[in-house]
C-alpha atoms as a PDB file:
ATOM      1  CA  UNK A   1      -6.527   6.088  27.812  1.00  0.00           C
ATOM      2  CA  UNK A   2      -4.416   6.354  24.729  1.00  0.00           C
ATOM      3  CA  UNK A   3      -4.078   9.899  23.109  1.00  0.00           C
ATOM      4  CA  UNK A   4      -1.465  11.674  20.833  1.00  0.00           C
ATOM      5  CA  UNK A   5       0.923  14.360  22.285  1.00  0.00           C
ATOM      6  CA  UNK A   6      -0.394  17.580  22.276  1.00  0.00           C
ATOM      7  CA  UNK A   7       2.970  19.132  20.126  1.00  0.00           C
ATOM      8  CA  UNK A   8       3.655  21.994  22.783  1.00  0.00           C
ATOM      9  CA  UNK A   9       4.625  25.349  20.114  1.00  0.00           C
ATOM     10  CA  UNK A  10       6.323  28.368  21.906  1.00  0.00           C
ATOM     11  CA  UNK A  11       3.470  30.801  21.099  1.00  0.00           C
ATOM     12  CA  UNK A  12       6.055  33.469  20.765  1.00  0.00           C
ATOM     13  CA  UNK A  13       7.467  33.337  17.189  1.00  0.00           C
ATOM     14  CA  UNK A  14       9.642  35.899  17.471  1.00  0.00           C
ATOM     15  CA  UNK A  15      11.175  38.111  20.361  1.00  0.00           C
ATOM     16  CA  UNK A  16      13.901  40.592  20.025  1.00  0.00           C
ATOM     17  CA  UNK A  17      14.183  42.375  22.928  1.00  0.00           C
ATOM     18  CA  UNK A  18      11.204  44.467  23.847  1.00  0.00           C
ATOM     19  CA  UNK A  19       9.853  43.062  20.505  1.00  0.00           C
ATOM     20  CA  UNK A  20       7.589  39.768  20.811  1.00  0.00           C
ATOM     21  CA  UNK A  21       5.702  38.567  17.510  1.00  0.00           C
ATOM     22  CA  UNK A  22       3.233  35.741  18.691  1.00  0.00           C
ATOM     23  CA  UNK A  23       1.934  32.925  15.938  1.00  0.00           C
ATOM     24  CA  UNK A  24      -1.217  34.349  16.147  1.00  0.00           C
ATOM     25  CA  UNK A  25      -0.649  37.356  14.689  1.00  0.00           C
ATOM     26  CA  UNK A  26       1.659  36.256  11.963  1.00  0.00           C
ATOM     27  CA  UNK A  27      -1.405  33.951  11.073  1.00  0.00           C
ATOM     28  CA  UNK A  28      -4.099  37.088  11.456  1.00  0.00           C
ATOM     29  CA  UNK A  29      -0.919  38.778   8.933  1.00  0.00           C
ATOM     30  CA  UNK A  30      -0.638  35.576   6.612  1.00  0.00           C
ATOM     31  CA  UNK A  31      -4.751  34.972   6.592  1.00  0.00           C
ATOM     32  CA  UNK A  32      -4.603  38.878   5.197  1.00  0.00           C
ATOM     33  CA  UNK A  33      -1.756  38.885   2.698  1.00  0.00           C
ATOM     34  CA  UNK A  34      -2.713  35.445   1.108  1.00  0.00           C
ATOM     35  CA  UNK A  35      -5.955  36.215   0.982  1.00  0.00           C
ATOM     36  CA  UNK A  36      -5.748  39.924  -0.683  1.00  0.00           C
ATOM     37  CA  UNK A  37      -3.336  37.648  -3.390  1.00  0.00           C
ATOM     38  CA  UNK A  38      -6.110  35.429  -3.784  1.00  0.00           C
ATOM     39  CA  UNK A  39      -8.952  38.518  -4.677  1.00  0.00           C
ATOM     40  CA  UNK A  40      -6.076  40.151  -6.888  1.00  0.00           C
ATOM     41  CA  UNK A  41      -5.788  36.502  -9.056  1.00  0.00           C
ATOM     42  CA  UNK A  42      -9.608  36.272  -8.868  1.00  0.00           C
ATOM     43  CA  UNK A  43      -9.947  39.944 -10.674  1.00  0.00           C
ATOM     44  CA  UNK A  44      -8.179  38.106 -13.567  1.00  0.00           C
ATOM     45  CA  UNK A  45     -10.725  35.907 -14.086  1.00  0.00           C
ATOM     46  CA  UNK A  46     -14.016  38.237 -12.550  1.00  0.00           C
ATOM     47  CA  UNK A  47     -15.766  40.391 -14.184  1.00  0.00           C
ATOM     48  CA  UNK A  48     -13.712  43.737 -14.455  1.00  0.00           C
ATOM     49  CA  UNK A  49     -14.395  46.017 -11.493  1.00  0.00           C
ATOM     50  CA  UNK A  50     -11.378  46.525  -9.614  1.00  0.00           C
ATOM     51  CA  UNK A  51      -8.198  47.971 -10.684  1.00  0.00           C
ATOM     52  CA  UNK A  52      -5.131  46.632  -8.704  1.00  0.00           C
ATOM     53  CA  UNK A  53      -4.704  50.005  -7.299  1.00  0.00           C
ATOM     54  CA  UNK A  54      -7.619  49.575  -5.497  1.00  0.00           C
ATOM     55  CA  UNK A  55      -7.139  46.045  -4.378  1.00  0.00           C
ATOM     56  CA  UNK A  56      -4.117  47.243  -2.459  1.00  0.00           C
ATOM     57  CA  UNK A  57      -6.833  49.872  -0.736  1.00  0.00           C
ATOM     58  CA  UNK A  58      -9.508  46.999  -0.138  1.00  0.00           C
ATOM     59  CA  UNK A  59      -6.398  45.324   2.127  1.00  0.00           C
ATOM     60  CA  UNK A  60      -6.466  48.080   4.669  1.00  0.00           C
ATOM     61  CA  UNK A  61     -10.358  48.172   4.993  1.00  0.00           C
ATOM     62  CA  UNK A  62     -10.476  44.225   5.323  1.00  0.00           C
ATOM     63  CA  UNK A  63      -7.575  44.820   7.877  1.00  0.00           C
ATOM     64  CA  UNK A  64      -9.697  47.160   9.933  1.00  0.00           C
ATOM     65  CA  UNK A  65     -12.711  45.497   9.538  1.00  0.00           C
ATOM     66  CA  UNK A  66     -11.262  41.848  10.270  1.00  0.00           C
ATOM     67  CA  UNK A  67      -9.168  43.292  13.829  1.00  0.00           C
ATOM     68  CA  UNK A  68     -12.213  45.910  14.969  1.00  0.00           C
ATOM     69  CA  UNK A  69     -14.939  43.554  14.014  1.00  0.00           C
ATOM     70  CA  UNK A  70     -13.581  40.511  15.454  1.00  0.00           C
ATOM     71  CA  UNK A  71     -12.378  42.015  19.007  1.00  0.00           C
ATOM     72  CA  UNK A  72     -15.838  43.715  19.284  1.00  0.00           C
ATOM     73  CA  UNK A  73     -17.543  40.473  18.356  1.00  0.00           C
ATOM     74  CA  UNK A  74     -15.839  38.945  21.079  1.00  0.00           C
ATOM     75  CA  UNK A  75     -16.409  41.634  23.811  1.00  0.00           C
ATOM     76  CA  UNK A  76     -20.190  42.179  22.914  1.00  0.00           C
ATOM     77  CA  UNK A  77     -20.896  38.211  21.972  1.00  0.00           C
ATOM     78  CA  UNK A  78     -18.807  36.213  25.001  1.00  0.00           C
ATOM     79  CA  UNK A  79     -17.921  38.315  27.603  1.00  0.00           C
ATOM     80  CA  UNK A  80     -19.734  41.824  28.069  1.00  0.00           C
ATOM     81  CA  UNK A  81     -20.262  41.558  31.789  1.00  0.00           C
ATOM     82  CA  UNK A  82     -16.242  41.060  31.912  1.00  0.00           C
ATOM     83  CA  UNK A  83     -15.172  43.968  29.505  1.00  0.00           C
ATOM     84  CA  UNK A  84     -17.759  46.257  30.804  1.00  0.00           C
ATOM     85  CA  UNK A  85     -16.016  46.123  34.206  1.00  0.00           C
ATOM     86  CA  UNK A  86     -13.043  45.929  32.746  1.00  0.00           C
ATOM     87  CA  UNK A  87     -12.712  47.713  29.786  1.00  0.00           C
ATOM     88  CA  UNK A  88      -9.175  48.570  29.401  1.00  0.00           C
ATOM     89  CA  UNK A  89      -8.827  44.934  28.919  1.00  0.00           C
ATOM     90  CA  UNK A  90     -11.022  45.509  25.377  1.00  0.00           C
ATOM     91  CA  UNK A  91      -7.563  46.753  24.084  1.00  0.00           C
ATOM     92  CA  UNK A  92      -5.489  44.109  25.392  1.00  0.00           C
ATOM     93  CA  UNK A  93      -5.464  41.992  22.182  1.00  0.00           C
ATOM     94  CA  UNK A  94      -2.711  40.020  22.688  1.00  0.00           C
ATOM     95  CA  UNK A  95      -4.671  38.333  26.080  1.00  0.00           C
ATOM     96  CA  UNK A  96      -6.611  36.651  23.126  1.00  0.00           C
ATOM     97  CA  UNK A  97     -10.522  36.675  22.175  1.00  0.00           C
ATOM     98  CA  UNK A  98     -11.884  37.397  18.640  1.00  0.00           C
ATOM     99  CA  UNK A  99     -14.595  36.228  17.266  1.00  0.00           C
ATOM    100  CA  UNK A 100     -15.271  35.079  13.953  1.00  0.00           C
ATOM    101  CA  UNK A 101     -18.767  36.303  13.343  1.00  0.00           C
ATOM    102  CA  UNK A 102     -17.916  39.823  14.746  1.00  0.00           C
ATOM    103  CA  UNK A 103     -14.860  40.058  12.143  1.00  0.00           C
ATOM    104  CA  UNK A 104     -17.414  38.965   9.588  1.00  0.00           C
ATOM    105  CA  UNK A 105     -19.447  41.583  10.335  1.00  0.00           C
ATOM    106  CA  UNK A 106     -16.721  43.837  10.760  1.00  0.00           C
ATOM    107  CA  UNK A 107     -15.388  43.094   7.078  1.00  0.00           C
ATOM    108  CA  UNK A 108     -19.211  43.441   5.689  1.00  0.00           C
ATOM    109  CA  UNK A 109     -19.307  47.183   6.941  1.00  0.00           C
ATOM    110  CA  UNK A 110     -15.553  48.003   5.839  1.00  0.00           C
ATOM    111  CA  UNK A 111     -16.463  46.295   2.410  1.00  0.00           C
ATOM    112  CA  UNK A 112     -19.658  48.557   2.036  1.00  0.00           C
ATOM    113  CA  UNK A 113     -17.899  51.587   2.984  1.00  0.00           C
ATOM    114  CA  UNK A 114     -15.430  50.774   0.480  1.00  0.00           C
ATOM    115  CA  UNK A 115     -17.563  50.148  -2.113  1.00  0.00           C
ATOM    116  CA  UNK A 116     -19.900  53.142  -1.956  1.00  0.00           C
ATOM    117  CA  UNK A 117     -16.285  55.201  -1.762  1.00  0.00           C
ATOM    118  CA  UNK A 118     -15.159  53.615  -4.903  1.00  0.00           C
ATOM    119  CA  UNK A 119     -18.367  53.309  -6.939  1.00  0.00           C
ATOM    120  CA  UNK A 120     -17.868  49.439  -6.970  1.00  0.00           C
ATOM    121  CA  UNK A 121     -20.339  46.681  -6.673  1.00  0.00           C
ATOM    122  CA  UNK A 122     -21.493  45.812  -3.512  1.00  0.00           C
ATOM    123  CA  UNK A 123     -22.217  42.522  -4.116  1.00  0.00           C
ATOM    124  CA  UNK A 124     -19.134  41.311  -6.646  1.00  0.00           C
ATOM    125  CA  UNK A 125     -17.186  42.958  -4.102  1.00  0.00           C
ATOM    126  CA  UNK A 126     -18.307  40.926  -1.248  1.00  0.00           C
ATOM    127  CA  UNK A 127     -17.910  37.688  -4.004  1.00  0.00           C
ATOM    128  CA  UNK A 128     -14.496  38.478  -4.326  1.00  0.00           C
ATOM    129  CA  UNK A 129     -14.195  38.458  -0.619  1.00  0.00           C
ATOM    130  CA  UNK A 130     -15.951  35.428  -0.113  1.00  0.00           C
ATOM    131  CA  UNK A 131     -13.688  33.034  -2.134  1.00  0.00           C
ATOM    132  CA  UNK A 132     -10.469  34.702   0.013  1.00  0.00           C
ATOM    133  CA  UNK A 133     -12.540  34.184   3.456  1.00  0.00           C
ATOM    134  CA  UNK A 134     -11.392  30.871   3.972  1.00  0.00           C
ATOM    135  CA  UNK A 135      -7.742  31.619   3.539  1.00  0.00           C
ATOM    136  CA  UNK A 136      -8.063  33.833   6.778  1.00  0.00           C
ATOM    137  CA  UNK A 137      -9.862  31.172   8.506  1.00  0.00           C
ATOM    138  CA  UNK A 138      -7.630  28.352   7.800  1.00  0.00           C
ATOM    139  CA  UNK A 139      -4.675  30.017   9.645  1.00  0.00           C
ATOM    140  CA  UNK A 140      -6.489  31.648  12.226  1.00  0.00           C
ATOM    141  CA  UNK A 141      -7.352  27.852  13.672  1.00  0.00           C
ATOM    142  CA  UNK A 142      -3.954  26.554  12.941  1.00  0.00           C
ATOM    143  CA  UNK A 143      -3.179  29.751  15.686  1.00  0.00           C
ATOM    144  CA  UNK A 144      -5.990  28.809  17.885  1.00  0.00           C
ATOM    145  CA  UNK A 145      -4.220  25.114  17.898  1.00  0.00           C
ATOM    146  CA  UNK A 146      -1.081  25.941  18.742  1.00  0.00           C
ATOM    147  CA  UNK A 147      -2.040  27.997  21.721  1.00  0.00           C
ATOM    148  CA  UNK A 148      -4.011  25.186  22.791  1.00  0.00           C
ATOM    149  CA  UNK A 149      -7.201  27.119  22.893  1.00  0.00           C
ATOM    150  CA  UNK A 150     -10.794  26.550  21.500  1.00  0.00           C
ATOM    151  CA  UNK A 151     -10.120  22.954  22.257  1.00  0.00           C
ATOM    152  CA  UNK A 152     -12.391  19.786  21.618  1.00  0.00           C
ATOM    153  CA  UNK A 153     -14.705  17.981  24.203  1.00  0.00           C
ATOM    154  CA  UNK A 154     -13.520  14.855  26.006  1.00  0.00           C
ATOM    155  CA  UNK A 155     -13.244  12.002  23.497  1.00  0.00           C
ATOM    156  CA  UNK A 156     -11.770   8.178  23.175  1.00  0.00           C
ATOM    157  CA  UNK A 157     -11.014   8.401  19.501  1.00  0.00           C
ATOM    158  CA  UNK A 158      -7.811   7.819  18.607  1.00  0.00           C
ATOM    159  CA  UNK A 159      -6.748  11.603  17.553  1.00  0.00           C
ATOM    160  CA  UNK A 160      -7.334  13.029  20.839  1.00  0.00           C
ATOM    161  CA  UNK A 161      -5.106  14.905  22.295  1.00  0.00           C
ATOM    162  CA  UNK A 162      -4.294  16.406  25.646  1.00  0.00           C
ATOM    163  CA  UNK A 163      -4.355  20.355  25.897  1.00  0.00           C
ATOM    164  CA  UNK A 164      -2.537  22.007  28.211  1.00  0.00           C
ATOM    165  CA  UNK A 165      -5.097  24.167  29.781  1.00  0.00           C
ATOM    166  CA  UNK A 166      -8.141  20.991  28.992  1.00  0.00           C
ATOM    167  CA  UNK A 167      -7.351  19.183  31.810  1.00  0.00           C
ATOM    168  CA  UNK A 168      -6.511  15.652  32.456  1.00  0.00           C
ATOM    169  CA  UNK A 169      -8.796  14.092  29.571  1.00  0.00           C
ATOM    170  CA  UNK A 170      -7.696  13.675  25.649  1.00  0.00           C
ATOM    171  CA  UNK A 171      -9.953  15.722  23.736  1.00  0.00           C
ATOM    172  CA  UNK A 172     -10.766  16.728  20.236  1.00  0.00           C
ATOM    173  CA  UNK A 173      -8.199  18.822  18.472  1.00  0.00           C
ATOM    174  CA  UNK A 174     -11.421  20.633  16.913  1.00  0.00           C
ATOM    175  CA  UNK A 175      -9.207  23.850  15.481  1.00  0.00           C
ATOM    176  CA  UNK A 176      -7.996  21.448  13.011  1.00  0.00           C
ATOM    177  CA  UNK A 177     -11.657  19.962  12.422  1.00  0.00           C
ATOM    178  CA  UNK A 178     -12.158  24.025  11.731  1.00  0.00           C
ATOM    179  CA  UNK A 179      -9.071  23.836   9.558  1.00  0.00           C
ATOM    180  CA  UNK A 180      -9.795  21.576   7.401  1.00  0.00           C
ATOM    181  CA  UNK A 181     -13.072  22.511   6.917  1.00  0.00           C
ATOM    182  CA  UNK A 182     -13.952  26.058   7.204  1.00  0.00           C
ATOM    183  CA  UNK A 183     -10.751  26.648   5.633  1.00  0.00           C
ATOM    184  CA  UNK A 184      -9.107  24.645   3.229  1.00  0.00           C
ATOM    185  CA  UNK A 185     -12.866  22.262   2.133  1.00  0.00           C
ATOM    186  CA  UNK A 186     -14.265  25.751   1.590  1.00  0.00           C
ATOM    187  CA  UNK A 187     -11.556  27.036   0.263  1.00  0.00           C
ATOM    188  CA  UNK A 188     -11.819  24.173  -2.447  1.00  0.00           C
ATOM    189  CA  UNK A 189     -15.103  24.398  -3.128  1.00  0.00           C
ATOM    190  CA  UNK A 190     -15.405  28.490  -3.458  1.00  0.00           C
ATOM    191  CA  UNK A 191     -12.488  28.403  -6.021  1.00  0.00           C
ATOM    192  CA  UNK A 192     -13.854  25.750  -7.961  1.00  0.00           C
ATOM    193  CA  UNK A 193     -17.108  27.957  -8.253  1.00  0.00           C
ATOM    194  CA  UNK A 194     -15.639  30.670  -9.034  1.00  0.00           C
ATOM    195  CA  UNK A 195     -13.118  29.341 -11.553  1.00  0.00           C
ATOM    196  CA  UNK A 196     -14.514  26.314 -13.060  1.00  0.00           C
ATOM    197  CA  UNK A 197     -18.155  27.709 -12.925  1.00  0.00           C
ATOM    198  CA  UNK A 198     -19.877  30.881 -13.628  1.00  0.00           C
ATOM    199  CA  UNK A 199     -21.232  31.499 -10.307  1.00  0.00           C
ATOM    200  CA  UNK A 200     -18.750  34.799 -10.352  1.00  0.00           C
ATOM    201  CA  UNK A 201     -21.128  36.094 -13.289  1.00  0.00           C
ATOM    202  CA  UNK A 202     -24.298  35.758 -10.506  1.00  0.00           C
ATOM    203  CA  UNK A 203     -23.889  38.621  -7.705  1.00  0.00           C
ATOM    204  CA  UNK A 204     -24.675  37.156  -4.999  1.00  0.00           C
ATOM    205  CA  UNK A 205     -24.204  33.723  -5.287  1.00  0.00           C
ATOM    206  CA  UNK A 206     -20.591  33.129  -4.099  1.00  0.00           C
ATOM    207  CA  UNK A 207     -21.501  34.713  -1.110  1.00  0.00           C
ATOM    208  CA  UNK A 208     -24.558  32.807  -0.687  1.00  0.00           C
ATOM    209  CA  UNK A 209     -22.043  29.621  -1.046  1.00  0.00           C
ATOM    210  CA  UNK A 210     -19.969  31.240   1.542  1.00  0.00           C
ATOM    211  CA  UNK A 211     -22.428  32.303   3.995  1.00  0.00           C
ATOM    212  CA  UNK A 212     -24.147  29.267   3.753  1.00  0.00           C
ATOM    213  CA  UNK A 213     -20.873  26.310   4.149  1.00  0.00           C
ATOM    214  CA  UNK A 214     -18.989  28.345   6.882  1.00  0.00           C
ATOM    215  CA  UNK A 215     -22.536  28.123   9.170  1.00  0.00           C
ATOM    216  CA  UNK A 216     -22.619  24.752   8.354  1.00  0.00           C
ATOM    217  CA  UNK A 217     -19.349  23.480   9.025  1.00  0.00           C
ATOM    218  CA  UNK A 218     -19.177  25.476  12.144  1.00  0.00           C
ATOM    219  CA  UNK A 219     -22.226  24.380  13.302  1.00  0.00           C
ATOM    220  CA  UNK A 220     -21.021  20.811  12.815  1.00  0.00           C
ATOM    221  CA  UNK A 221     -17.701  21.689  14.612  1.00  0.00           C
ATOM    222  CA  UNK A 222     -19.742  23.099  17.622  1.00  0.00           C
ATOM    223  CA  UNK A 223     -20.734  19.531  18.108  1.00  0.00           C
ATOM    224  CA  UNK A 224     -17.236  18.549  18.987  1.00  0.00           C
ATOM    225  CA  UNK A 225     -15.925  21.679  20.254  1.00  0.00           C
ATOM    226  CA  UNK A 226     -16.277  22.297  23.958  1.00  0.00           C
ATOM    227  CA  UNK A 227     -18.287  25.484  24.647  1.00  0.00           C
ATOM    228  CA  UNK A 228     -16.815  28.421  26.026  1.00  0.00           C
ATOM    229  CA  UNK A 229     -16.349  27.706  29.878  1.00  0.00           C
ATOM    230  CA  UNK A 230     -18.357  31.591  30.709  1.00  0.00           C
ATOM    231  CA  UNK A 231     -20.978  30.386  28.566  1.00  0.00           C
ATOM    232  CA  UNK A 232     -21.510  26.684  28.868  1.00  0.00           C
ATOM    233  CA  UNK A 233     -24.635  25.509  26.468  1.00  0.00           C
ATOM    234  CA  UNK A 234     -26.706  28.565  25.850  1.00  0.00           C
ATOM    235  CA  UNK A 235     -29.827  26.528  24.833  1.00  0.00           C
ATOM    236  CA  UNK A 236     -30.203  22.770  25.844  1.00  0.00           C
ATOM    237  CA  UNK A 237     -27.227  21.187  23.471  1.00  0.00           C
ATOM    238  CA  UNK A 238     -27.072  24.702  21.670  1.00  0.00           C
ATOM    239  CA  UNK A 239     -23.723  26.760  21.819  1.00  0.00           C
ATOM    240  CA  UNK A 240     -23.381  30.156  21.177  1.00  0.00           C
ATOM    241  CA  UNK A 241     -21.612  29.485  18.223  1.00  0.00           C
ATOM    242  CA  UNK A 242     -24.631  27.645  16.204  1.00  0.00           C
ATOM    243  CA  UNK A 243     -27.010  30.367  17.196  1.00  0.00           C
ATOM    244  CA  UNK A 244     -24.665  32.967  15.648  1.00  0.00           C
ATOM    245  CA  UNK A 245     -24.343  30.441  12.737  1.00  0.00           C
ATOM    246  CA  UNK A 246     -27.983  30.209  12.194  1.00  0.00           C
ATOM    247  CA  UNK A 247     -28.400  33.621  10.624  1.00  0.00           C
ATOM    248  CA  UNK A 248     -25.294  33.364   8.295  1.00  0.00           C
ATOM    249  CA  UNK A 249     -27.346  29.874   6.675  1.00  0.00           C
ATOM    250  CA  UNK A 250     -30.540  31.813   6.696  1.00  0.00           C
ATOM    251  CA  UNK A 251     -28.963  34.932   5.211  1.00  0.00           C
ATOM    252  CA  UNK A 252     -27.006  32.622   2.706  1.00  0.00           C
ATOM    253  CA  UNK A 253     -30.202  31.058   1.881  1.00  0.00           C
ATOM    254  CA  UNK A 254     -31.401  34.348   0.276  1.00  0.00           C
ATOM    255  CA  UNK A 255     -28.680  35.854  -1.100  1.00  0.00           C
ATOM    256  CA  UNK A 256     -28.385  32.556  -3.042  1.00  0.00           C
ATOM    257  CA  UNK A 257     -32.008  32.371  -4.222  1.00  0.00           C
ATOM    258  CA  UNK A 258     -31.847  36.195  -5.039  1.00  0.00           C
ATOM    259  CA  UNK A 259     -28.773  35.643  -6.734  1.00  0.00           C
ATOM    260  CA  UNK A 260     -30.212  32.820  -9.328  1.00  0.00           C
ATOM    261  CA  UNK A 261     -33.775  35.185  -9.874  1.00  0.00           C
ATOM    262  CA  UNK A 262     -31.458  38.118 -11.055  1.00  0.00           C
ATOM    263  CA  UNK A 263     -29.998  37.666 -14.896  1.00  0.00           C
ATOM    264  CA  UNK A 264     -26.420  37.191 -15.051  1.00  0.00           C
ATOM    265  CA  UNK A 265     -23.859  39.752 -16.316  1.00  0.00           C
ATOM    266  CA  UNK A 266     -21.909  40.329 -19.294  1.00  0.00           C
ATOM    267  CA  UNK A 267     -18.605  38.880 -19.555  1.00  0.00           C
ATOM    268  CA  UNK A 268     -16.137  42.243 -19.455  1.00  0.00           C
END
């Protein structure tokens, strides 16, 4: 069967002596920094509630939230049988395992904290955030790709690819079908809203948009990606990934129709 190479990446970027800097977390460090530049250009155009001071404060909360949430997510969401025997392991984060939807959460309760600290706006806050999201996400599949993890099921398109640790059969490179469009076809479509529209005048609304196109997309993904091999399908075709998408839609759902009752604000 005919498949592309699967480009084998060293997933040790850097390693001076005792020091070793892996891909992923230059991509967790990139997702962060290009995506704190993004909320800082957004402020420009948003409705004035931030000063830049405290942009460079929102960066450490994000950091905390995005690391504590997502490991957590993981433990609690894919493998609590495993970490609750072994829970030393819950610190070993370079072994891998963070979840999306846990860092998500994680970021929602940092942002809150953060808001109520600085008398800001919950919900332009968590706008603001949701146009950056995506920037994060893109390069925390291009990671998952070049460790050749969260890999595709078994497929005889021409793209497929052979993982290292997939076995003998080509496969779909799904990280990149999250690429492309968790990250950079949200990406598009949150900064158009937000700079091309007045959506960033309607609390609420961007992150409805957000909410609502990441649980799509990854629920389309799931259909390609294969599920986790501790999990398997969690309800007939269902992975665990769609159910935990399912509430983001819902939630989306409401924060969008909330968002378009409520009158918009002034321009500042």
């Amino acid at each position: 069967m005919d498949s592309l190479t699967f480009p084998i990446i060293d997933p040790v970027a850097i390693e001076i002596g005792p020091i070793v800097i892996r891909w992923y977390a230059l991509a967790y460090i990139a997702g962060l920094l290009l995506g704190w530049r993004c909320c800082v250009m957004l402020t420009r155009r948003a409705p004035v509630f931030m000063t830049s001071e405290k942009l460079d404060d929102l960066l450490l909360y994000a950091t905390l939230g995005v690391i504590l949430g997502g490991r957590l997510g993981y433990v609690l969401f894919y493998k609590p049988a495993f970490y609750a025997a072994n829970p030393l392991e819950i610190l070993m984060v370079w072994h891998g395992g963070m979840s999306f939807h846990g860092g998500f959460l994680g970021v929602v309760i940092a942002a809150f904290i953060f808001a109520r600290r600085q008398n800001i706006p919950a919900l332009l806050l968590a706008d603001l955030l949701a146009v950056a999201a995506p920037v994060g996400l893109f390069f925390g599949r291009i990671a998952n790709f070049i460790n050749g993890e969260l890999f595709g099921r078994p497929s005889d398109v021409s793209w497929a690819m052979v993982f290292p640790h997939g076995g003998p059969l080509p496969r779909h490179p799904s990280q990149l079908y999250e690429a492309g469009l968790e990250g950079l076809l949200l990406f598009v479509i949150m900064a158009a809203a937000a700079l091309a529209t007045r959506a960033r005048f309607r609390p609420g609304l961007l992150l409805g948009m957000f909410l609502i196109g990441y649980g799509a997309a990854r629920s389309f993904v799931e259909l390609f990606r294969e599920p986790d091999a501790h999990l398997g399908f969690i309800l007939g075709p269902i992975t665990m990934g769609q159910i935990l998408s399912m509430p983001m839609i819902l939630a989306g759902l409401v924060a969008l129709v909330l968002a378009l009752r409520r009158p918009a604000i002034k321009d500042a």
